[in-house]
PDB file of N, CA and C in Angstrom:
ATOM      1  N   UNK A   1       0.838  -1.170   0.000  1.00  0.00           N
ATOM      2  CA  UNK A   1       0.000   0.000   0.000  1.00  0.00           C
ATOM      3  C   UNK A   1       0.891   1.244   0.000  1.00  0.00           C
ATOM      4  N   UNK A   2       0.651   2.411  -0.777  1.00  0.00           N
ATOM      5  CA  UNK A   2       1.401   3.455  -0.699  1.00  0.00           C
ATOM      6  C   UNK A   2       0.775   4.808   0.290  1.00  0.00           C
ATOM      7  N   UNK A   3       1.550   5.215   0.784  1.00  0.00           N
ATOM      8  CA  UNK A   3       1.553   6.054   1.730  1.00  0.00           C
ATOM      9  C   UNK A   3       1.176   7.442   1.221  1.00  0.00           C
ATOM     10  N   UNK A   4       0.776   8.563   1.498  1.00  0.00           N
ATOM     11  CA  UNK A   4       0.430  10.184   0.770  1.00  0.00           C
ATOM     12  C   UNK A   4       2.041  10.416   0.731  1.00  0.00           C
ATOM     13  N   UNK A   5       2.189  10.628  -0.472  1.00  0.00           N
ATOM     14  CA  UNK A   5       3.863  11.721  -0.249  1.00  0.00           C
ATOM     15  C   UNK A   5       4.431  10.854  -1.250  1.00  0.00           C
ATOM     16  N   UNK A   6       4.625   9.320  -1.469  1.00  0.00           N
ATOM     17  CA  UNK A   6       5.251   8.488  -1.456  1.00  0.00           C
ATOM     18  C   UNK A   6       5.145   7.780  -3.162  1.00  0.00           C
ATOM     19  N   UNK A   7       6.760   7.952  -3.686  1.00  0.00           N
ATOM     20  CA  UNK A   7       6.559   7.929  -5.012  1.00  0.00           C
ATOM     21  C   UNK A   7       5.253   6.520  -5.267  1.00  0.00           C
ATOM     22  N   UNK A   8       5.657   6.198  -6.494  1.00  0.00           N
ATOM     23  CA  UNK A   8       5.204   5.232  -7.527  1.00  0.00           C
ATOM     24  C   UNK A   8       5.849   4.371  -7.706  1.00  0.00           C
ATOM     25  N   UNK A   9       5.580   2.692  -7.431  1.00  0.00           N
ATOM     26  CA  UNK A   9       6.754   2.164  -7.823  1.00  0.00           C
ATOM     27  C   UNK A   9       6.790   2.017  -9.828  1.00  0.00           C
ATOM     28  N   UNK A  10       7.674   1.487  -9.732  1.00  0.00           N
ATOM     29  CA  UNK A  10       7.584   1.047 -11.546  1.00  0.00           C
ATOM     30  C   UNK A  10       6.475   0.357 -11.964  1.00  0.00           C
ATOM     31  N   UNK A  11       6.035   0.756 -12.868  1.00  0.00           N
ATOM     32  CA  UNK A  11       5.024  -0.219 -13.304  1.00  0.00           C
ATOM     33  C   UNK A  11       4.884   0.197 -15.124  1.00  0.00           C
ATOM     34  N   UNK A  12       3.926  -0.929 -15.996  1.00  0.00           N
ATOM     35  CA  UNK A  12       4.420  -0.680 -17.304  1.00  0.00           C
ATOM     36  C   UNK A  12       2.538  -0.987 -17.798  1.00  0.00           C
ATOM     37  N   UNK A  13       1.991  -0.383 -18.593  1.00  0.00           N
ATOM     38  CA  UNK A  13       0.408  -1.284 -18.638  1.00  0.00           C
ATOM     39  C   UNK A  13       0.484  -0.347 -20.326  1.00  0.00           C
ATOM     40  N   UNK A  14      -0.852  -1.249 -20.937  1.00  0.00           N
ATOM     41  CA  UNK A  14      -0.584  -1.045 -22.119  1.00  0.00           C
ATOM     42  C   UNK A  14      -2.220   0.515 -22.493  1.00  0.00           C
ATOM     43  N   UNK A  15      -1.514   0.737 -23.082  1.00  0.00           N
ATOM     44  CA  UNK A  15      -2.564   2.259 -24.039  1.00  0.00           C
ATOM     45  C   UNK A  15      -4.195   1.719 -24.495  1.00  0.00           C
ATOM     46  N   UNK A  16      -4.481   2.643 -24.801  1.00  0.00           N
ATOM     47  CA  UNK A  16      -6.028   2.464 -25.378  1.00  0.00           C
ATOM     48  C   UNK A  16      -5.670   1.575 -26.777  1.00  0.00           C
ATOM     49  N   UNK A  17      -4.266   1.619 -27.412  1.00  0.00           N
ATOM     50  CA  UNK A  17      -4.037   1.149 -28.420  1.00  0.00           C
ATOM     51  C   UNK A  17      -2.989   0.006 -27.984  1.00  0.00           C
ATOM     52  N   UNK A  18      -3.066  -0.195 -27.052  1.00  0.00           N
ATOM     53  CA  UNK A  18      -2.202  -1.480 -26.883  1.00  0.00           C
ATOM     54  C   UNK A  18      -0.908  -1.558 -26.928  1.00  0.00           C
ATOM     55  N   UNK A  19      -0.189  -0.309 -26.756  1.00  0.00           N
ATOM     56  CA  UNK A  19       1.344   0.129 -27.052  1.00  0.00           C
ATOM     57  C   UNK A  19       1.714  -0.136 -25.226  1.00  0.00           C
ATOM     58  N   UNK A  20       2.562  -0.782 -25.297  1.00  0.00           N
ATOM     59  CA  UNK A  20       3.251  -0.397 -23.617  1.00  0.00           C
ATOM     60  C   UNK A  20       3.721   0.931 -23.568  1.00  0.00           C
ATOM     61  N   UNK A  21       3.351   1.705 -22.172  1.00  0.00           N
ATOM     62  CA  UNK A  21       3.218   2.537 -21.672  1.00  0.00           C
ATOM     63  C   UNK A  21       4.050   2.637 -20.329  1.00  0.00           C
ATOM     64  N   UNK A  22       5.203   3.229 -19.677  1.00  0.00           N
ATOM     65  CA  UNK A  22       6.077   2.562 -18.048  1.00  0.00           C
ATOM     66  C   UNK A  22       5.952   4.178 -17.677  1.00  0.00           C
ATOM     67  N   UNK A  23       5.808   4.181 -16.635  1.00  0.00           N
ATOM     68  CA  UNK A  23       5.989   5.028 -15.867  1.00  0.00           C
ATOM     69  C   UNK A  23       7.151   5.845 -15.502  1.00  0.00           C
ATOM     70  N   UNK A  24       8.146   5.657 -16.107  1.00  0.00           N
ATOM     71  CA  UNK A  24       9.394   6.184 -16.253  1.00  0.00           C
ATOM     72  C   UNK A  24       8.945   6.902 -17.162  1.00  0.00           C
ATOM     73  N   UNK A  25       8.314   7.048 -18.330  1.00  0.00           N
ATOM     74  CA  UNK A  25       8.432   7.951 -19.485  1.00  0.00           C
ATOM     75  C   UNK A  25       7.917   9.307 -19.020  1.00  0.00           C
ATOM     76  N   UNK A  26       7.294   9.321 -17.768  1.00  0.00           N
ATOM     77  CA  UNK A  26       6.459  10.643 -17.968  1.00  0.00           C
ATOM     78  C   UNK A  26       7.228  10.898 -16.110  1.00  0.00           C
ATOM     79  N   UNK A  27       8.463  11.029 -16.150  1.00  0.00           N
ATOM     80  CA  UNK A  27       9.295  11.376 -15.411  1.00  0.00           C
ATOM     81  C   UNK A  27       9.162  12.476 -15.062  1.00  0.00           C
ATOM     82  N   UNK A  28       9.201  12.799 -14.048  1.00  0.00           N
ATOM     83  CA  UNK A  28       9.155  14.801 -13.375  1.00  0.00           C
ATOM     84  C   UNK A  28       7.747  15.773 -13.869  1.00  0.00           C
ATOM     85  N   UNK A  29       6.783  14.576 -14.040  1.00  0.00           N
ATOM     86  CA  UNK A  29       5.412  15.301 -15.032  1.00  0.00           C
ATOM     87  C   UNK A  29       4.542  14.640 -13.703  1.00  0.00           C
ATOM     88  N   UNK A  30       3.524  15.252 -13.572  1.00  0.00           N
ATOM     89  CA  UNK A  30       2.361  14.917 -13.332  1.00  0.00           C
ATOM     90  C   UNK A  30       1.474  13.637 -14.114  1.00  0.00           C
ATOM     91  N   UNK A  31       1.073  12.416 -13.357  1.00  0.00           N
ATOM     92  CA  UNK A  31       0.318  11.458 -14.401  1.00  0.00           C
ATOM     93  C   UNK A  31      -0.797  11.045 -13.320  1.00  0.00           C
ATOM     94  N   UNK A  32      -1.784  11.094 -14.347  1.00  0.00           N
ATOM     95  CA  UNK A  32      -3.338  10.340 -13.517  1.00  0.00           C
ATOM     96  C   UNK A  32      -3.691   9.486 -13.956  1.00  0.00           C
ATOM     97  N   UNK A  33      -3.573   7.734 -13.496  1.00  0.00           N
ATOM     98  CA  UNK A  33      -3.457   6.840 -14.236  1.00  0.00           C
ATOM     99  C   UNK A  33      -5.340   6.550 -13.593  1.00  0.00           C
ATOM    100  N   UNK A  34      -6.268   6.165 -14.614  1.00  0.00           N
ATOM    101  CA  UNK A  34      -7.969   6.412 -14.622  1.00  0.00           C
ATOM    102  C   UNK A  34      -8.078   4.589 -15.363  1.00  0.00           C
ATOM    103  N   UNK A  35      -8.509   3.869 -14.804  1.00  0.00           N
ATOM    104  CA  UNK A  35      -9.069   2.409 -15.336  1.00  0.00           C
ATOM    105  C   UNK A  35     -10.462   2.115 -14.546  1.00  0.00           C
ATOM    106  N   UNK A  36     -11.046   1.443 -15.663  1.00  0.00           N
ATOM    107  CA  UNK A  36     -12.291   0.674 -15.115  1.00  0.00           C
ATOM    108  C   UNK A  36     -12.123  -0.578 -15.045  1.00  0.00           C
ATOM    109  N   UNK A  37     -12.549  -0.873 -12.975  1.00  0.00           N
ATOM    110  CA  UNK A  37     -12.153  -2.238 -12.937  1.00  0.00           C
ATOM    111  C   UNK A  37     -13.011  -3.147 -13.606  1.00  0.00           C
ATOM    112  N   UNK A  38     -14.095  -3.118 -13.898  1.00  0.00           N
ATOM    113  CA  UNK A  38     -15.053  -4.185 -14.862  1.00  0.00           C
ATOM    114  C   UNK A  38     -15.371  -4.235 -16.047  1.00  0.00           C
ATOM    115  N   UNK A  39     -14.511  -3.064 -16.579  1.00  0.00           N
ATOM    116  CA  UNK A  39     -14.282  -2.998 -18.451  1.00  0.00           C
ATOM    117  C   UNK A  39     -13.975  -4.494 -18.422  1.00  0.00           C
ATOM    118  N   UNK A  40     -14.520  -4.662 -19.656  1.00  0.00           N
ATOM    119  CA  UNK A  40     -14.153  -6.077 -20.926  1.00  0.00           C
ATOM    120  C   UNK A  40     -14.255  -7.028 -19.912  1.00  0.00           C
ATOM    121  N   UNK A  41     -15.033  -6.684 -18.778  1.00  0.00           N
ATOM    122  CA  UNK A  41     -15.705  -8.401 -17.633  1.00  0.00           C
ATOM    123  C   UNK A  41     -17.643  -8.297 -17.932  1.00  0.00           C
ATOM    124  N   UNK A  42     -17.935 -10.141 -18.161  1.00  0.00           N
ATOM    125  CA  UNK A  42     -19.152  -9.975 -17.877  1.00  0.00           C
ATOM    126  C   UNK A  42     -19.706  -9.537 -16.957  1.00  0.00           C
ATOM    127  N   UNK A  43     -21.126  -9.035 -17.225  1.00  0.00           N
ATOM    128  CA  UNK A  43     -21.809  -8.504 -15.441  1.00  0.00           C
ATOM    129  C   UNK A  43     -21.909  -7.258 -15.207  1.00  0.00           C
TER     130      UNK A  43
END
């Protein structure tokens, strides 16, 4: 669990287009990473 203050660890997930995407790229920037947990699940 991450703490308030407390970076990001690494992590890598793929685009609306399916391109890998890591969290290193958007270095010293502001990022708001937004997913829906029950996209592409039945129900």
């Amino acid at each position: 669990m991450l703490e308030t203050g407390s970076s990001a660890p690494h992590f890598e997930a793929p685009d609306q287009n399916g391109a890998a995407v890591k969290l290193s790229d958007y270095r010293g920037r502001w990022v708001v990473l937004w997913w829906y947990p029950k996209a592409s699940t039945p129900g």
